[in-house]
N, C-alpha and C. Protein backbone atom coordinates (compact mmCIF):
# COMPACT_ATOMS: atom_id res chain seq x y z
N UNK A 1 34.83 -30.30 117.72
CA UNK A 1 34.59 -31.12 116.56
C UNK A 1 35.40 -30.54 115.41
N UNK A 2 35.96 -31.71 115.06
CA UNK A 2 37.07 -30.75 113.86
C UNK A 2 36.41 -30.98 111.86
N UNK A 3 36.28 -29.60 111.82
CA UNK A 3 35.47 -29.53 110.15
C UNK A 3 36.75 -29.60 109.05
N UNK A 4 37.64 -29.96 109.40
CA UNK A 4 38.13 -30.60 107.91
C UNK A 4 39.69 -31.03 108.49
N UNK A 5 40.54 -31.78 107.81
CA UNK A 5 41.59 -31.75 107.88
C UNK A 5 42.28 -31.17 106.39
N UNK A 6 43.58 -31.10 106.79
CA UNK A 6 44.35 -30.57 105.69
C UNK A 6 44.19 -30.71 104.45
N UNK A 7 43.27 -30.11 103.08
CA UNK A 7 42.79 -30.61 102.59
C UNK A 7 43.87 -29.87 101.05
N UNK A 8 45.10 -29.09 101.34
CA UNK A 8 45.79 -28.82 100.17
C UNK A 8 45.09 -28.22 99.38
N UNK A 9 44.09 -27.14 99.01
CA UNK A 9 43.37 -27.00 97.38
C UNK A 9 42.37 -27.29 97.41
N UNK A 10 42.14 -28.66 97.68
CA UNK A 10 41.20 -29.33 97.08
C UNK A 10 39.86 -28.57 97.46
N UNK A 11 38.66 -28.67 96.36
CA UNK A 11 37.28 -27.99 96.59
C UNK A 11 36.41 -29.62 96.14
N UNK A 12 35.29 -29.60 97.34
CA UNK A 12 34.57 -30.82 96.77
C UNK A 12 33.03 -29.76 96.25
N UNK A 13 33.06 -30.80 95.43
CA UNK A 13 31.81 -29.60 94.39
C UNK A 13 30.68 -30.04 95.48
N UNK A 14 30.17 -30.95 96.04
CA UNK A 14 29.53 -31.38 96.61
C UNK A 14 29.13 -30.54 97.91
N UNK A 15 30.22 -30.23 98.49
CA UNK A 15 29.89 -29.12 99.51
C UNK A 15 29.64 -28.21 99.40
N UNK A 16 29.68 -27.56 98.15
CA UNK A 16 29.14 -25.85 97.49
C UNK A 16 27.46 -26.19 97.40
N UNK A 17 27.17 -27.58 96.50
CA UNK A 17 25.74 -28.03 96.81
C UNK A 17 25.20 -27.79 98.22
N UNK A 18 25.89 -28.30 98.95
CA UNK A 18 25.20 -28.19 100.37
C UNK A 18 24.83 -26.72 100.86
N UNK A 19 25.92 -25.82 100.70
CA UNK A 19 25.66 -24.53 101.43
C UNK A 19 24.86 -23.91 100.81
N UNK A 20 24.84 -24.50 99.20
CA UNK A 20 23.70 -23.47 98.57
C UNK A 20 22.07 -24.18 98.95
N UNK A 21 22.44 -25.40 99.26
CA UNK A 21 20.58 -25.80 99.91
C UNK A 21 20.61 -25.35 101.50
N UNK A 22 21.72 -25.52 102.00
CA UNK A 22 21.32 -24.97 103.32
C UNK A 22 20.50 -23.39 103.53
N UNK A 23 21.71 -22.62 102.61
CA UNK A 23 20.99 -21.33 102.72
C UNK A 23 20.00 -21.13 102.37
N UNK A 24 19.58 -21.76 101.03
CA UNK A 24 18.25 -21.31 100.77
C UNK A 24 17.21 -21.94 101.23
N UNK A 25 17.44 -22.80 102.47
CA UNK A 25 16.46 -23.58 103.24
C UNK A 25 16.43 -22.72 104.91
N UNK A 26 17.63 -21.90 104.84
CA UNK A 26 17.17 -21.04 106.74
C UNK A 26 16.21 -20.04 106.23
N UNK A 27 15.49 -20.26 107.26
CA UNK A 27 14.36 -19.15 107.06
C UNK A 27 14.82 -17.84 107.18
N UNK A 28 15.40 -17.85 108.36
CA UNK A 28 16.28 -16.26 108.87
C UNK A 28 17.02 -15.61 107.76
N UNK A 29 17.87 -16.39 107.09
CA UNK A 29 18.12 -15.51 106.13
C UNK A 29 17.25 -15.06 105.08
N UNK A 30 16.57 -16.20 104.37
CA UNK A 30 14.92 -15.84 103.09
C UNK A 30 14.41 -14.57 103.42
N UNK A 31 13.86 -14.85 105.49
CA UNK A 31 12.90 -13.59 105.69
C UNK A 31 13.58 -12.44 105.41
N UNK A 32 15.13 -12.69 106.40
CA UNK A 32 15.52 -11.08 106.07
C UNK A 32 15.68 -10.16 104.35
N UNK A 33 15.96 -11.37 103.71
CA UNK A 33 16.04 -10.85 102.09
C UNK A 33 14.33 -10.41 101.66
N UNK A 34 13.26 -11.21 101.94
CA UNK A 34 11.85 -11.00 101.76
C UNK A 34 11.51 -9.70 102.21
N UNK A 35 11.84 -8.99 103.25
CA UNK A 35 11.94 -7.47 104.28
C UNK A 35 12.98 -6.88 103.80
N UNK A 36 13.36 -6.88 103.02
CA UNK A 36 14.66 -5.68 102.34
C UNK A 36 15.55 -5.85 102.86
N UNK A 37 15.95 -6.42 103.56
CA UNK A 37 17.55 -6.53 104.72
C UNK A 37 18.51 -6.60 103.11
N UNK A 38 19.55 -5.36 102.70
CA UNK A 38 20.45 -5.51 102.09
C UNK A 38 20.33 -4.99 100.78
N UNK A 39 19.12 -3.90 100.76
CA UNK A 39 18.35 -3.35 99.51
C UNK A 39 18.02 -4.74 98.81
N UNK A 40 18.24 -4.14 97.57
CA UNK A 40 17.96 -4.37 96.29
C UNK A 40 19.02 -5.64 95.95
N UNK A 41 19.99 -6.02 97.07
CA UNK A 41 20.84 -6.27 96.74
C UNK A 41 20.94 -7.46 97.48
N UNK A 42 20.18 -7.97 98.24
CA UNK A 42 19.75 -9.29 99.26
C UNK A 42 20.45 -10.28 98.98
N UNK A 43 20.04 -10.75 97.27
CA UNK A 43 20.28 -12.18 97.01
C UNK A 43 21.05 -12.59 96.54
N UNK A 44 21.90 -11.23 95.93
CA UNK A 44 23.61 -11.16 95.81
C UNK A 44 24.19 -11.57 96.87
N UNK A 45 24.29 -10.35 97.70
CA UNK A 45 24.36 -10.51 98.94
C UNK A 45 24.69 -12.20 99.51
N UNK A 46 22.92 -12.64 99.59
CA UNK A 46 23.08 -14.55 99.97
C UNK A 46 23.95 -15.16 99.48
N UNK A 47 24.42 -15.29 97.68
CA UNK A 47 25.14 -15.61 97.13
C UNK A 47 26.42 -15.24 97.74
N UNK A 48 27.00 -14.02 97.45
CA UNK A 48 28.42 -14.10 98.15
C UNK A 48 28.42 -14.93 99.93
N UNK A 49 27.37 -14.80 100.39
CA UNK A 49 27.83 -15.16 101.87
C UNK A 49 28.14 -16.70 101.55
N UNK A 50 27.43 -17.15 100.64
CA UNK A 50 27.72 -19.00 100.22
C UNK A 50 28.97 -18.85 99.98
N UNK A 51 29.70 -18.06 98.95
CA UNK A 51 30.99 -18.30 98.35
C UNK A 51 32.17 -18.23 99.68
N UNK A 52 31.96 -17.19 100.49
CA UNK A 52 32.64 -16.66 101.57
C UNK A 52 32.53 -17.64 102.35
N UNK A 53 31.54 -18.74 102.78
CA UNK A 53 31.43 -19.54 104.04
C UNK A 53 32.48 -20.79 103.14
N UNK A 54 32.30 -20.81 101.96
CA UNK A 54 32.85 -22.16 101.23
C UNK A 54 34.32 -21.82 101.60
N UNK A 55 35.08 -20.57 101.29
CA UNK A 55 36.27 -20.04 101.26
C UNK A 55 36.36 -20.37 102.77
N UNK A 56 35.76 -20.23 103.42
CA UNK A 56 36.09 -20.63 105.24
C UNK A 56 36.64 -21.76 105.68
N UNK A 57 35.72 -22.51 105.05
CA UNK A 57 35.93 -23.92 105.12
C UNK A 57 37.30 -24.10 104.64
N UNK A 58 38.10 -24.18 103.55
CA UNK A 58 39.03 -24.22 102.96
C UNK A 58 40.40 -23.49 103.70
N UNK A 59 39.96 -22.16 104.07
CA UNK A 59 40.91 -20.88 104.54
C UNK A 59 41.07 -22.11 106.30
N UNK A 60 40.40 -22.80 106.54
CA UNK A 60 40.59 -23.03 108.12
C UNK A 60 40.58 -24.40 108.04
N UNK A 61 41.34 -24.83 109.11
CA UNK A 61 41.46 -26.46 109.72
C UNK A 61 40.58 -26.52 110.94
N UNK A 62 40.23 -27.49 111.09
CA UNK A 62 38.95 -27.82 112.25
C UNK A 62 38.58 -26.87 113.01
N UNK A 63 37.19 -26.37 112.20
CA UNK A 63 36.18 -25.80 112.36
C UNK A 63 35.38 -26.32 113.10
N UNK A 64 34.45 -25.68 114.11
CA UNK A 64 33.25 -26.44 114.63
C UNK A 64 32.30 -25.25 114.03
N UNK A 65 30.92 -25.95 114.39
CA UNK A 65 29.57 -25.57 114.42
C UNK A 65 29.68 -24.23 114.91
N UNK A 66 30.23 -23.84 116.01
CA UNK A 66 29.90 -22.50 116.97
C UNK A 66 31.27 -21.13 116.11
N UNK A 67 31.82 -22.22 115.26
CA UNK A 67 32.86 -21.20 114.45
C UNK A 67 32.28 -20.69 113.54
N UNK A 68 31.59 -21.60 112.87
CA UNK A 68 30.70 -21.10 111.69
C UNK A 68 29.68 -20.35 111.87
N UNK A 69 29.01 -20.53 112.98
CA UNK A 69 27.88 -20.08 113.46
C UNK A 69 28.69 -18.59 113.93
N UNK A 70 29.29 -17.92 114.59
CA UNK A 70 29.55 -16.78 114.27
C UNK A 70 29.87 -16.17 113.17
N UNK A 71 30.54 -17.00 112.51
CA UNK A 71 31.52 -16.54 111.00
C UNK A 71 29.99 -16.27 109.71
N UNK A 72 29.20 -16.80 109.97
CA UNK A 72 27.30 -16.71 109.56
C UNK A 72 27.06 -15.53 109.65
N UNK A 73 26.49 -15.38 111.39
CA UNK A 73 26.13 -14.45 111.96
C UNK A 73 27.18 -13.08 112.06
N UNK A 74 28.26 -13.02 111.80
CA UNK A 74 29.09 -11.79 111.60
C UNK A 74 28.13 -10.95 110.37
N UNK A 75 28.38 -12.07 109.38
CA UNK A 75 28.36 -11.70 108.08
C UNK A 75 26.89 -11.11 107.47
N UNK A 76 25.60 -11.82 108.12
CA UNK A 76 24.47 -11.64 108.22
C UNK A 76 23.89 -9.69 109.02
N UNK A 77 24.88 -9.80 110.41
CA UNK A 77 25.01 -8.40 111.03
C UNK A 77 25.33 -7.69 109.91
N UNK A 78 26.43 -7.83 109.78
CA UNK A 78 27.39 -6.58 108.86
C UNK A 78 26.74 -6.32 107.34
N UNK A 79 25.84 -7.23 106.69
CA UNK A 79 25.33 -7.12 105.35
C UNK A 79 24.33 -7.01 105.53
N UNK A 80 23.62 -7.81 106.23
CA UNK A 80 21.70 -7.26 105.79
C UNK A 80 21.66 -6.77 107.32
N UNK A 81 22.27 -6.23 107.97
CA UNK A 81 21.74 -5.64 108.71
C UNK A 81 20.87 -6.23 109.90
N UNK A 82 21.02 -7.74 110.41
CA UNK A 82 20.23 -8.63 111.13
C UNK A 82 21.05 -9.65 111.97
N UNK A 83 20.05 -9.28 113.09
CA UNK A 83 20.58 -10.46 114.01
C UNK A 83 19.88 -11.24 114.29
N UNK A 84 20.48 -12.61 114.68
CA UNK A 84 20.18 -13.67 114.55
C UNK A 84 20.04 -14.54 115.91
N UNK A 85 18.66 -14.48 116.53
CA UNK A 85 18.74 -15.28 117.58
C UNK A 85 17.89 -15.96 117.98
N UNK A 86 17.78 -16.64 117.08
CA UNK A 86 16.84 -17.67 117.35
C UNK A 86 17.60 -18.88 117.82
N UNK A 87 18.55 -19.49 117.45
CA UNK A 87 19.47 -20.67 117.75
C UNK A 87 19.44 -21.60 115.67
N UNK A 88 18.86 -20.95 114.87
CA UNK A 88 19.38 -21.03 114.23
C UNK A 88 20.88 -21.28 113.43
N UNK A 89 21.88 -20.38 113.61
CA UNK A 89 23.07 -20.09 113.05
C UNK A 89 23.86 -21.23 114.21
N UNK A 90 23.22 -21.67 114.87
CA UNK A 90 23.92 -22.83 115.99
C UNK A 90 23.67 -24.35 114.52
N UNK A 91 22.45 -24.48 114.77
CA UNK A 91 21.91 -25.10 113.22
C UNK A 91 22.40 -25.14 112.57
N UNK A 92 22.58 -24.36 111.57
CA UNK A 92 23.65 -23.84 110.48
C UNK A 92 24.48 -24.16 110.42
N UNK A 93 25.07 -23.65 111.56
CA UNK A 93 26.95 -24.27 111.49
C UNK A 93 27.05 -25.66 111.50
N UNK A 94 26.36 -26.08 112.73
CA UNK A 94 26.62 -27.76 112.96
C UNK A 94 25.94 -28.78 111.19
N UNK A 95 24.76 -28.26 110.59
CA UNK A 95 24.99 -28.72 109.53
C UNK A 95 25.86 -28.35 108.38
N UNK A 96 26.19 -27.19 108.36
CA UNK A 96 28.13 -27.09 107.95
C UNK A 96 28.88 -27.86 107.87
N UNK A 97 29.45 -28.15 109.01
CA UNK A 97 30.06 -28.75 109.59
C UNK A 97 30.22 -30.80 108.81
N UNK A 98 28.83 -31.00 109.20
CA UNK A 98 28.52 -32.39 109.33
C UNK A 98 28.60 -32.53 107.82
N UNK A 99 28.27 -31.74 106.68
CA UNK A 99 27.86 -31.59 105.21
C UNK A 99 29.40 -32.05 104.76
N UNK A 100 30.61 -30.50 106.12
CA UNK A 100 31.83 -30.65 104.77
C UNK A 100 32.50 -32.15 105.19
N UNK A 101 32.15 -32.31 106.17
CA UNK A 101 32.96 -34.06 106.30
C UNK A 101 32.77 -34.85 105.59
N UNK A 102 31.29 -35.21 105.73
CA UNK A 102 31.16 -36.08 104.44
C UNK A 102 31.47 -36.06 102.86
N UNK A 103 31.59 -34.28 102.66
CA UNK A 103 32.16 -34.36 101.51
C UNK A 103 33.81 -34.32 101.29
N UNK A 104 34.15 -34.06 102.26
CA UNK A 104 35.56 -34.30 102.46
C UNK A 104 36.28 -35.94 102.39
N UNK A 105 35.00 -36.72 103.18
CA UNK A 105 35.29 -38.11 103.27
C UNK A 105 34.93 -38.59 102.03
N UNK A 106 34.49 -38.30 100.96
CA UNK A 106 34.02 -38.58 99.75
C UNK A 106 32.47 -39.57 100.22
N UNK A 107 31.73 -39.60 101.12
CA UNK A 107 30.54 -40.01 101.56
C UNK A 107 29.49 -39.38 100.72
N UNK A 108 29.71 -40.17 99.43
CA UNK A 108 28.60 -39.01 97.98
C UNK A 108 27.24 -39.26 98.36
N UNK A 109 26.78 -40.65 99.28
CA UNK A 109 25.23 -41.18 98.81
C UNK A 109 24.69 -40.65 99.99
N UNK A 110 25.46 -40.22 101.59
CA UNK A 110 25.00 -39.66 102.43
C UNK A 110 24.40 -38.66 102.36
N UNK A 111 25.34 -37.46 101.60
CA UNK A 111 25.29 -36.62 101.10
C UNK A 111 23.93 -36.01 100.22
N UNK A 112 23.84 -37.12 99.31
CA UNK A 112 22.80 -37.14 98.60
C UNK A 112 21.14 -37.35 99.27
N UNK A 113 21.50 -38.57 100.57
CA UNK A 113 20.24 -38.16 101.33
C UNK A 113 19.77 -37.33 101.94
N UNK A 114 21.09 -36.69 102.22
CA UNK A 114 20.47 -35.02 102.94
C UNK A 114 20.07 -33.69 102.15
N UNK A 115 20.42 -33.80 101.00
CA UNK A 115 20.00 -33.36 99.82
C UNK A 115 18.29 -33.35 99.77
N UNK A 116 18.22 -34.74 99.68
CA UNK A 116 16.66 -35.17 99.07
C UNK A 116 16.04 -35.22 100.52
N UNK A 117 16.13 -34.72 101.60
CA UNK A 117 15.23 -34.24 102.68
C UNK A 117 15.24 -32.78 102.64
N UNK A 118 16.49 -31.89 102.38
CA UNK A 118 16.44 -29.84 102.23
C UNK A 118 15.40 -30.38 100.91
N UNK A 119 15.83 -31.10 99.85
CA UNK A 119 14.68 -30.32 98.85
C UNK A 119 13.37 -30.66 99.30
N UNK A 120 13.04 -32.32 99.91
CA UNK A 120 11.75 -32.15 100.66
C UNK A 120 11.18 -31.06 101.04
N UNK A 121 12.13 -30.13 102.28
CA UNK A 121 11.67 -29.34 103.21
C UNK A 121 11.08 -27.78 102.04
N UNK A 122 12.20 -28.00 101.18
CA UNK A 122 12.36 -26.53 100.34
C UNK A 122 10.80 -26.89 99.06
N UNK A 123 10.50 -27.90 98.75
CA UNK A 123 9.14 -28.11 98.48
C UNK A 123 7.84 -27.90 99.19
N UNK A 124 7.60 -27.56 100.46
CA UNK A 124 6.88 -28.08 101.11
C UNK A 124 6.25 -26.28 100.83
N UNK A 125 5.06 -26.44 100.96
CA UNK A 125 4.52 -25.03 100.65
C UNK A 125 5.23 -23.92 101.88
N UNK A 126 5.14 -22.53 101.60
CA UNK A 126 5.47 -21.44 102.54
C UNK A 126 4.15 -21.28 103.11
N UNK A 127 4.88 -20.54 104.71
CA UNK A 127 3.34 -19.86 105.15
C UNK A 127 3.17 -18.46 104.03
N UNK A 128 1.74 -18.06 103.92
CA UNK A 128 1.17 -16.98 103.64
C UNK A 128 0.63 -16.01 104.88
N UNK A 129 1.66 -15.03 104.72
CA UNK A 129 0.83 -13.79 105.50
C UNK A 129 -0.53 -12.86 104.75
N UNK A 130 -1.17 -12.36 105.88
CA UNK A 130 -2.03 -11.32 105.77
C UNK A 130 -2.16 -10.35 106.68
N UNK A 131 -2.46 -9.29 106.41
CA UNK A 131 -2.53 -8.66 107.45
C UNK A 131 -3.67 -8.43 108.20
N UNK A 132 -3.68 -8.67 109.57
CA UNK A 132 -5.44 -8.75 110.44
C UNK A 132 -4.95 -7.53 111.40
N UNK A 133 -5.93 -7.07 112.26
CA UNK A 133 -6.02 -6.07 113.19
C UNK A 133 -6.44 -6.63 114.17
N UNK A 134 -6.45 -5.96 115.43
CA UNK A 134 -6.42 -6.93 116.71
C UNK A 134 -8.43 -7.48 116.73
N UNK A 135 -9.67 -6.76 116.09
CA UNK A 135 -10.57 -6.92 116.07
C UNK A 135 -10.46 -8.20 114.67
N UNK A 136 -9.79 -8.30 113.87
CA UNK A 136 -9.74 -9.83 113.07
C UNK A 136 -9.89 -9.31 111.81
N UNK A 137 -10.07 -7.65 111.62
CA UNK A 137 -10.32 -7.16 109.81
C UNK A 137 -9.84 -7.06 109.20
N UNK A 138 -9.40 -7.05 107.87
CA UNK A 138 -8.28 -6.72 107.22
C UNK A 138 -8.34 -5.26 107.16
N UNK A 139 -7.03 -4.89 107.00
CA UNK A 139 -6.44 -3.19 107.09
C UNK A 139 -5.56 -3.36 105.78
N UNK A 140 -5.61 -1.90 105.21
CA UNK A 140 -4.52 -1.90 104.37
C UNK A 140 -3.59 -0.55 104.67
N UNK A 141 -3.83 0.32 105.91
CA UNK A 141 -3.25 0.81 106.02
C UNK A 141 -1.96 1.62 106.08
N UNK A 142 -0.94 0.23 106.30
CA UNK A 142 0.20 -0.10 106.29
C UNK A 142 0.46 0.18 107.43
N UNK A 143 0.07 0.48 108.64
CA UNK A 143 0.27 0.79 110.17
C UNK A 143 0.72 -0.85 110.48
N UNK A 144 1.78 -0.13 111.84
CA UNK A 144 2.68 -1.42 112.51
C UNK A 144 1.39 -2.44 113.16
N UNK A 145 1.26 -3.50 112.78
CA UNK A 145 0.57 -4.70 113.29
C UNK A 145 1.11 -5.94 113.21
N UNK A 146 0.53 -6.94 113.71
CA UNK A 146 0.74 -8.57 113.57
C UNK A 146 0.16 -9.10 112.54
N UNK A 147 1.10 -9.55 111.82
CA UNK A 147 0.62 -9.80 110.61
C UNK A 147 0.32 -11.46 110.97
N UNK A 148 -0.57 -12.26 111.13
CA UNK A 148 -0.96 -13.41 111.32
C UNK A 148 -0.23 -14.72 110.21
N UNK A 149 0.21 -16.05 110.16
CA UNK A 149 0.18 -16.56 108.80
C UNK A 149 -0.02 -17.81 109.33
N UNK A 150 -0.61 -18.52 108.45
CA UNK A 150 -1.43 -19.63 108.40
C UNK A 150 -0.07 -20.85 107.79
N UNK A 151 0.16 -21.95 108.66
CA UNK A 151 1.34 -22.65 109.03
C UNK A 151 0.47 -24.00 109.20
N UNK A 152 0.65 -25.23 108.82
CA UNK A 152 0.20 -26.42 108.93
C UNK A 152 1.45 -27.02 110.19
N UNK A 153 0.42 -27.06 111.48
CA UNK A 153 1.68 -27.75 112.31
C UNK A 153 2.31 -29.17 112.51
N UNK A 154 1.95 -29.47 111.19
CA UNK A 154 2.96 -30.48 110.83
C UNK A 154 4.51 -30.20 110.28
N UNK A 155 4.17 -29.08 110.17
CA UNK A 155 5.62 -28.64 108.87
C UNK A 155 7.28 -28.97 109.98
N UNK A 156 7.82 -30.11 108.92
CA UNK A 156 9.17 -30.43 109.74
C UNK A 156 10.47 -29.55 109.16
N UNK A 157 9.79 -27.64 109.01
CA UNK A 157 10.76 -27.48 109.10
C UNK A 157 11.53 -26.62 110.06
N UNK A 158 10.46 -26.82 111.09
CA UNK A 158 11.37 -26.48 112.55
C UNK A 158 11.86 -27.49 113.39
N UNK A 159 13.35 -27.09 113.66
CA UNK A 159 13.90 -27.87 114.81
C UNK A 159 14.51 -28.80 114.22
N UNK A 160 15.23 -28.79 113.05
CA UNK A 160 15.65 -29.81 111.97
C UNK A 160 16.90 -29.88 111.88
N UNK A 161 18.38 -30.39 112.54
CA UNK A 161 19.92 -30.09 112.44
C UNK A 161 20.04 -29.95 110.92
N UNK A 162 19.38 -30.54 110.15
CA UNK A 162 19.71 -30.11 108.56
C UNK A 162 18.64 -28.99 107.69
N UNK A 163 18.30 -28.76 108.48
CA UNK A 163 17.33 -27.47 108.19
C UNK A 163 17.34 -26.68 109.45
N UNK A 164 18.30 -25.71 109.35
CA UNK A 164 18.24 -24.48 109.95
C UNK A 164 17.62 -23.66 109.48
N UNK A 165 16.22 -23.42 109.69
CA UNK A 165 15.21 -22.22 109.52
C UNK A 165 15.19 -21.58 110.77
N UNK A 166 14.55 -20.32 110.80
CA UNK A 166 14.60 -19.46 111.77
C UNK A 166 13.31 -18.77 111.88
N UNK A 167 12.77 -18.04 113.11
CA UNK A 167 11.82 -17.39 113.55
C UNK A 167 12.01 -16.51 114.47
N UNK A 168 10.86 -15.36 114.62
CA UNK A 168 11.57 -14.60 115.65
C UNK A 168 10.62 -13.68 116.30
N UNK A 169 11.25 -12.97 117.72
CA UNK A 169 9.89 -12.32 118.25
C UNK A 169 10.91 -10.67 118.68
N UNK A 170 10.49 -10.23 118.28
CA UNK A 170 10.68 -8.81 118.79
C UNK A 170 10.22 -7.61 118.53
N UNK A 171 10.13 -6.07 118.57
CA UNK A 171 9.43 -5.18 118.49
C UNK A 171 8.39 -5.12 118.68
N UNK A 172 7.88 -4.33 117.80
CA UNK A 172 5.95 -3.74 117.98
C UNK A 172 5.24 -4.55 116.86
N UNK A 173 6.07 -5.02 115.99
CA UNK A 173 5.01 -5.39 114.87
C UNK A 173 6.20 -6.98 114.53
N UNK A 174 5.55 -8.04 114.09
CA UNK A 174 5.97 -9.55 113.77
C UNK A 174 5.05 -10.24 113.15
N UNK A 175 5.45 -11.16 112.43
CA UNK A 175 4.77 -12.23 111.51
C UNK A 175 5.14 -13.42 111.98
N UNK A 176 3.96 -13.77 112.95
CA UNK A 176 3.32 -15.10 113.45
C UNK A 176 3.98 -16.18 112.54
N UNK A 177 5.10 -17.12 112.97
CA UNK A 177 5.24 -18.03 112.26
C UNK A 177 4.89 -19.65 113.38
N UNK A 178 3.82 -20.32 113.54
CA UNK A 178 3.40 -21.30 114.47
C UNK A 178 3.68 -20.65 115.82
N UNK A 179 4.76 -20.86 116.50
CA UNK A 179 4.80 -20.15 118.02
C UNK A 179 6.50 -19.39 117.85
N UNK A 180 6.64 -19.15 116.82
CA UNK A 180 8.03 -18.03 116.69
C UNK A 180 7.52 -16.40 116.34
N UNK A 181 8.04 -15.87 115.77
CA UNK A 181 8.24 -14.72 115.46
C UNK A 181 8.86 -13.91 114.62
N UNK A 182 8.65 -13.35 113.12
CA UNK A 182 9.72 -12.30 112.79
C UNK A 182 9.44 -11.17 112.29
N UNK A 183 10.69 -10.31 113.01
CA UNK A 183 10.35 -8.66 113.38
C UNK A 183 10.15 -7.79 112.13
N UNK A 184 9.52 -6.98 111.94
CA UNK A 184 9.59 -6.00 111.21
C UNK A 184 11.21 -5.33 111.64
N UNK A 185 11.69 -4.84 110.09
CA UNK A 185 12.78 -3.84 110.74
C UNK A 185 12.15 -2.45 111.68
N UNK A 186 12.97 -2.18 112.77
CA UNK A 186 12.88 -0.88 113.67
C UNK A 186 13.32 0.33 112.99
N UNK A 187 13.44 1.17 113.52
CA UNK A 187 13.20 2.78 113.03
C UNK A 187 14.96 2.88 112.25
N UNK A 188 15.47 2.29 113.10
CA UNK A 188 17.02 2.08 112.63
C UNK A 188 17.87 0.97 111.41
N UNK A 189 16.91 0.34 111.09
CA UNK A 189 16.40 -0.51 110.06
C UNK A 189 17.35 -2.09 110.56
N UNK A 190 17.10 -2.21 111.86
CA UNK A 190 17.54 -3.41 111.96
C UNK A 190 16.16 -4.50 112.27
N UNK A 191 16.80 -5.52 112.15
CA UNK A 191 15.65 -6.80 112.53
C UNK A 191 15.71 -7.88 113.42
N UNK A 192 15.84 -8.83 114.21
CA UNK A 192 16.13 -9.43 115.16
C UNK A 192 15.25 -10.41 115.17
N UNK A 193 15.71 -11.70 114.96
CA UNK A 193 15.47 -12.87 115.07
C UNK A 193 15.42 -13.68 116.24
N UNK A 194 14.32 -13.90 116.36
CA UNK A 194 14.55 -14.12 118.20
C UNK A 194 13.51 -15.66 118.28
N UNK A 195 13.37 -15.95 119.00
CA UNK A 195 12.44 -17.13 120.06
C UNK A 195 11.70 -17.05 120.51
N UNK A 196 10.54 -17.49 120.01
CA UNK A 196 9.29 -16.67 121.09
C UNK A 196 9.71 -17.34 122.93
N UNK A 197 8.50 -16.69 122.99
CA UNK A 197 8.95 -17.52 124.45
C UNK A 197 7.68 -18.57 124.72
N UNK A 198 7.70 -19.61 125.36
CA UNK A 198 6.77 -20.55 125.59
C UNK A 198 6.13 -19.99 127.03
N UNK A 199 4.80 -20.36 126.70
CA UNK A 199 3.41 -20.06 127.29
C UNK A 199 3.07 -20.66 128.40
């Protein structure tokens, strides 16, 4: 699938809109900034990766989904320290992708509807964690556990080509998101975004 043709210069303001609702609509990246992935320095961090994916777009002629989706996930490894495997950054890219065409094609009102479904999604309340113990008490210990969070399973914002959010299952300790997962960082301070597995 080819993400742009020869486009000379040109920047559509419209597609900088997009990457900045995309990003701040994947979960995978939010959580990892919410868990320190990147110090103090997370949401800078997010910010440049928007400017850098926009420069991609531009720097390259037909792009697909699975280009971006590494060119994401490089950048995500190498800065906050996280990997990404949920099938998210597959997400991601392909709404990349689909965002810069239309703004390439000058398709403003399309554009605009996919807009007003991320801000839907980006309205819609967050889960809240707490922390429970395997007997159901609260602890404040700060010892590695499952931190439980309370998720209305209606929420459409899993499984959404224009909402790439993410979840994940790995290590000793994770925050229950409906039937996903995401990791506490490990001793080495990485984190891993993964899939739960079905039951």
């Amino acid at each position: 699938m080819a993400a742009s043709t020869s486009n000379h210069g040109q920047r559509y303001p419209l597609f900088r809109t997009s990457i900045d609702k995309l990003f701040s609509n994947w979960q995978a990246l939010q959580l990892a900034i919410e868990n320190g992935q990147g110090g103090g320095y997370g949401k800078d961090i997010a910010a440049w990766m928007c400017q850098a994916v926009e420069d991609f777009f531009y720097q390259n002629d037909d792009l697909d989904g699975d280009e971006v989706a590494e060119f994401v996930g490089t950048m995500v490894d190498q800065e906050l320290d996280t990997i990404v495997d949920d099938n998210s950054l597959e997400a991601l890219g392909e709404a990349l992708v689909q965002h810069f065409k239309l703004a390439a094609s000058g398709k403003q009102q399309e554009l605009q509807e996919l807009f007003t479904k991320l801000d839907e999604v980006a309205a819609k309340p967050k889960p809240k964690a707490s922390c429970k113990n395997d007997d159901g008490s609260d602890d404040e210990s700060g010892d590695e556990e499952d931190m439980e969070v309370d998720e209305d399973d209606t929420s459409p914002s899993q499984g959404t080509s224009s909402d790439p959010n993410a979840s994940a299952n790995a290590g000793p300790s994770h925050h229950k998101t409906g039937k996903n997962f995401v990791t506490e960082p490990d001793d080495d301070g990485w984190v891993t975004v993964a899939k739960s597995k079905k039951h």
